[in-house]
Protein backbone atom coordinates (compact mmCIF):
# COMPACT_ATOMS: atom_id res chain seq x y z
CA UNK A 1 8.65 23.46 -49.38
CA UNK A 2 11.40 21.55 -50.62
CA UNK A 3 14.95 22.77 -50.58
CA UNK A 4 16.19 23.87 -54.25
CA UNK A 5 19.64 23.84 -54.58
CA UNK A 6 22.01 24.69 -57.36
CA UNK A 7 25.63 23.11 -57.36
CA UNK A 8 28.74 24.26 -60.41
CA UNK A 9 28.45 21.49 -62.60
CA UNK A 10 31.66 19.84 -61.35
CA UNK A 11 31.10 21.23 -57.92
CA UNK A 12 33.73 23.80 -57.21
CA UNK A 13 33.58 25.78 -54.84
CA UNK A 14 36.17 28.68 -53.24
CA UNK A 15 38.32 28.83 -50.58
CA UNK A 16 40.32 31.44 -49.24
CA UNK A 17 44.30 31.19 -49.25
CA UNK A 18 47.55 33.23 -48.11
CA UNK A 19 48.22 34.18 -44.94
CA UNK A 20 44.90 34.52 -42.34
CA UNK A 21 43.85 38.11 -40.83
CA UNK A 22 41.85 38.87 -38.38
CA UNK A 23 38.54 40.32 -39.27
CA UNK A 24 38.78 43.40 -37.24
CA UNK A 25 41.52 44.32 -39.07
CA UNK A 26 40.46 46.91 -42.25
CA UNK A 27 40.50 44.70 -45.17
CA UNK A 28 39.54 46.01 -48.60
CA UNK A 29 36.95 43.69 -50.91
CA UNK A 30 39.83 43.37 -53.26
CA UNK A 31 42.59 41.84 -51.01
CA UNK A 32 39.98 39.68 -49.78
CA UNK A 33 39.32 38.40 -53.15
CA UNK A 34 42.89 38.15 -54.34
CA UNK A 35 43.05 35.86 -51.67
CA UNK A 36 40.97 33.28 -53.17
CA UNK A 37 41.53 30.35 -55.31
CA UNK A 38 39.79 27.56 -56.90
CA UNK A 39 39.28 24.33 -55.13
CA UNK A 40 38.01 20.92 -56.79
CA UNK A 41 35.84 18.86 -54.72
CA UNK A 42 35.17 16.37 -56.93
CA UNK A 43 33.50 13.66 -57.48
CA UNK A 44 36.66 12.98 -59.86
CA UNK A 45 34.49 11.98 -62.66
CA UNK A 46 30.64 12.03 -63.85
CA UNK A 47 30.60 15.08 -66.00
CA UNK A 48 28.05 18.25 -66.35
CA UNK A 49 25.37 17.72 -63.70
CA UNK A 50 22.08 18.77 -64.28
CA UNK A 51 20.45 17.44 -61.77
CA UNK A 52 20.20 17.70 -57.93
CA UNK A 53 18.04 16.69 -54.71
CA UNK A 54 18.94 17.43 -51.01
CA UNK A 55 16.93 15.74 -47.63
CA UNK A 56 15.34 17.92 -46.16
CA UNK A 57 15.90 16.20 -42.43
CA UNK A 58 19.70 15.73 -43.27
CA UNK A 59 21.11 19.04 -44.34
CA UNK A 60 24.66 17.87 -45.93
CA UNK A 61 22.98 14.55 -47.92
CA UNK A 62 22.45 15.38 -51.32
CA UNK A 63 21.60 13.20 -54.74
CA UNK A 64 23.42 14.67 -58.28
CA UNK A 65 22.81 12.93 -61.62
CA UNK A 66 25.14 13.69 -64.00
CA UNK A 67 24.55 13.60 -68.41
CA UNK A 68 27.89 10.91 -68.47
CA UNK A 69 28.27 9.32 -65.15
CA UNK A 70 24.90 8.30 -63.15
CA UNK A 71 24.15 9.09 -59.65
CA UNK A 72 25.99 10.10 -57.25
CA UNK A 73 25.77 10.57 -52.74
CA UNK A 74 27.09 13.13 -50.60
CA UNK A 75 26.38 12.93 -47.22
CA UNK A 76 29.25 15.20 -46.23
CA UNK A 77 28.19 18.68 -47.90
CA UNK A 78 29.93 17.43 -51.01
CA UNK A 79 33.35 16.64 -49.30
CA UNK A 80 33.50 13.19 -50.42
CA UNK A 81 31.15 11.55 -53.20
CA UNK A 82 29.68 8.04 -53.87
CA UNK A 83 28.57 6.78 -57.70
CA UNK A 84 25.33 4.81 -56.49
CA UNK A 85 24.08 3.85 -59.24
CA UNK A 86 26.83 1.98 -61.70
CA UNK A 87 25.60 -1.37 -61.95
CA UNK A 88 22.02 -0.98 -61.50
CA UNK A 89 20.88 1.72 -63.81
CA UNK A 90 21.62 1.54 -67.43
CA UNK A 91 22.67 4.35 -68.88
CA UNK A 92 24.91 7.15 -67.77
CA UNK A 93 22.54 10.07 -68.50
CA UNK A 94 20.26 11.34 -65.73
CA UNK A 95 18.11 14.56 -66.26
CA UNK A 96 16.71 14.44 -63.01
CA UNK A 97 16.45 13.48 -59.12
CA UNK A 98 13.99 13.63 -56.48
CA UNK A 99 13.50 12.70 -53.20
CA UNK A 100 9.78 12.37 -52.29
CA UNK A 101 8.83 14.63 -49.63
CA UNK A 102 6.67 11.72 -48.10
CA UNK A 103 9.36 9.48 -47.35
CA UNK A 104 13.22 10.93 -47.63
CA UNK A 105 14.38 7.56 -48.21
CA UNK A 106 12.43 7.29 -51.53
CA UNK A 107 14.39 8.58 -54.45
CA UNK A 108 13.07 9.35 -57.85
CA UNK A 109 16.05 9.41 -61.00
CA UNK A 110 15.09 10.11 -64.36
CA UNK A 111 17.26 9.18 -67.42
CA UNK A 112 18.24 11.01 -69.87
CA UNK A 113 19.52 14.87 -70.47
CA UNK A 114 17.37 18.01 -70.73
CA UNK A 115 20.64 19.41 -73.00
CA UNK A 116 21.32 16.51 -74.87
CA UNK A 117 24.86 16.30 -77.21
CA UNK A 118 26.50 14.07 -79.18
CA UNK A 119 28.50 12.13 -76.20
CA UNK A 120 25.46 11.26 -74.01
CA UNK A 121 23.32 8.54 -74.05
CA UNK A 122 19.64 8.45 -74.30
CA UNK A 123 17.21 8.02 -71.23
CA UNK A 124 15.43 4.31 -70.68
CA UNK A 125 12.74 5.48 -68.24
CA UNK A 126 12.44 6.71 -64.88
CA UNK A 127 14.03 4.58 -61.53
CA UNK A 128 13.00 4.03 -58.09
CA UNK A 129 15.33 3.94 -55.16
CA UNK A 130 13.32 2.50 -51.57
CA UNK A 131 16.56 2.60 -49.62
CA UNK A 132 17.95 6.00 -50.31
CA UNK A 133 19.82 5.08 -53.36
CA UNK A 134 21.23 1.39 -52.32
CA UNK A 135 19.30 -0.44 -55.19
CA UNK A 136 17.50 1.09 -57.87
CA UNK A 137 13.88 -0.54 -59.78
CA UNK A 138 13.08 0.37 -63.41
């Protein structure tokens, strides 16, 4: 069965800071989360994403379409991101991403938002990707 996973829209994530302890040392669950902050890791822009597709064979590559700023790669975990799709698909908005099952270099992207507002465009179909997201086909 295919790997679900759910990302923060804007993909932030936690890290811990302050000073390292060792973990046989007694540590209450509060100081361990005072020690926490908030850490960006991009991408830097795109907007809300509501849309997401890992590979099953290739555990840190994932696909996210976002309602303002098309497709984007990770092949890091989400440590660095790629748009892959400005110049090739139309609009901005993308309510969904697959990758088939069948053949992990086949990617599905629909257009369009499942929560549409004022400042997103409209969908114009549904695009193919044969080469894991290098070109796209309407």
């Amino acid at each position: 069965m295919k790997k679900l996973i759910t990302l923060l829209p804007s993909l932030i994530i936690l890290t811990f800071a302050g000073p390292k302890q060792s973990f046989s040392q007694n540590i209450s669950t509060e100081e361990i989360y005072e020690s926490l902050e908030w850490k960006f890791a991009g991408p830097y822009r795109g907007g809300r994403s509501t849309a997401i597709s890992g590979v099953n064979s290739k555990p840190y590559t994932f696909y996210m379409g976002t309602t303002g700023g098309g497709v984007w790669k990770t092949t890091d975990a989400g440590n660095t991101w790629k748009n892959i799709s400005d110049g090739q698909i139309k609009v901005g908005s993308i309510g969904s991403v697959s990758v088939a099952e069948s053949d992990e270099i086949v990617v599905y992207v629909g257009t369009g938002s499942a929560d549409p507002r004022g400042n997103i465009s409209t969908g114009n179909g549904i695009y193919k990707s044969v080469d894991s997201g290098e070109t796209w086909d309407l």
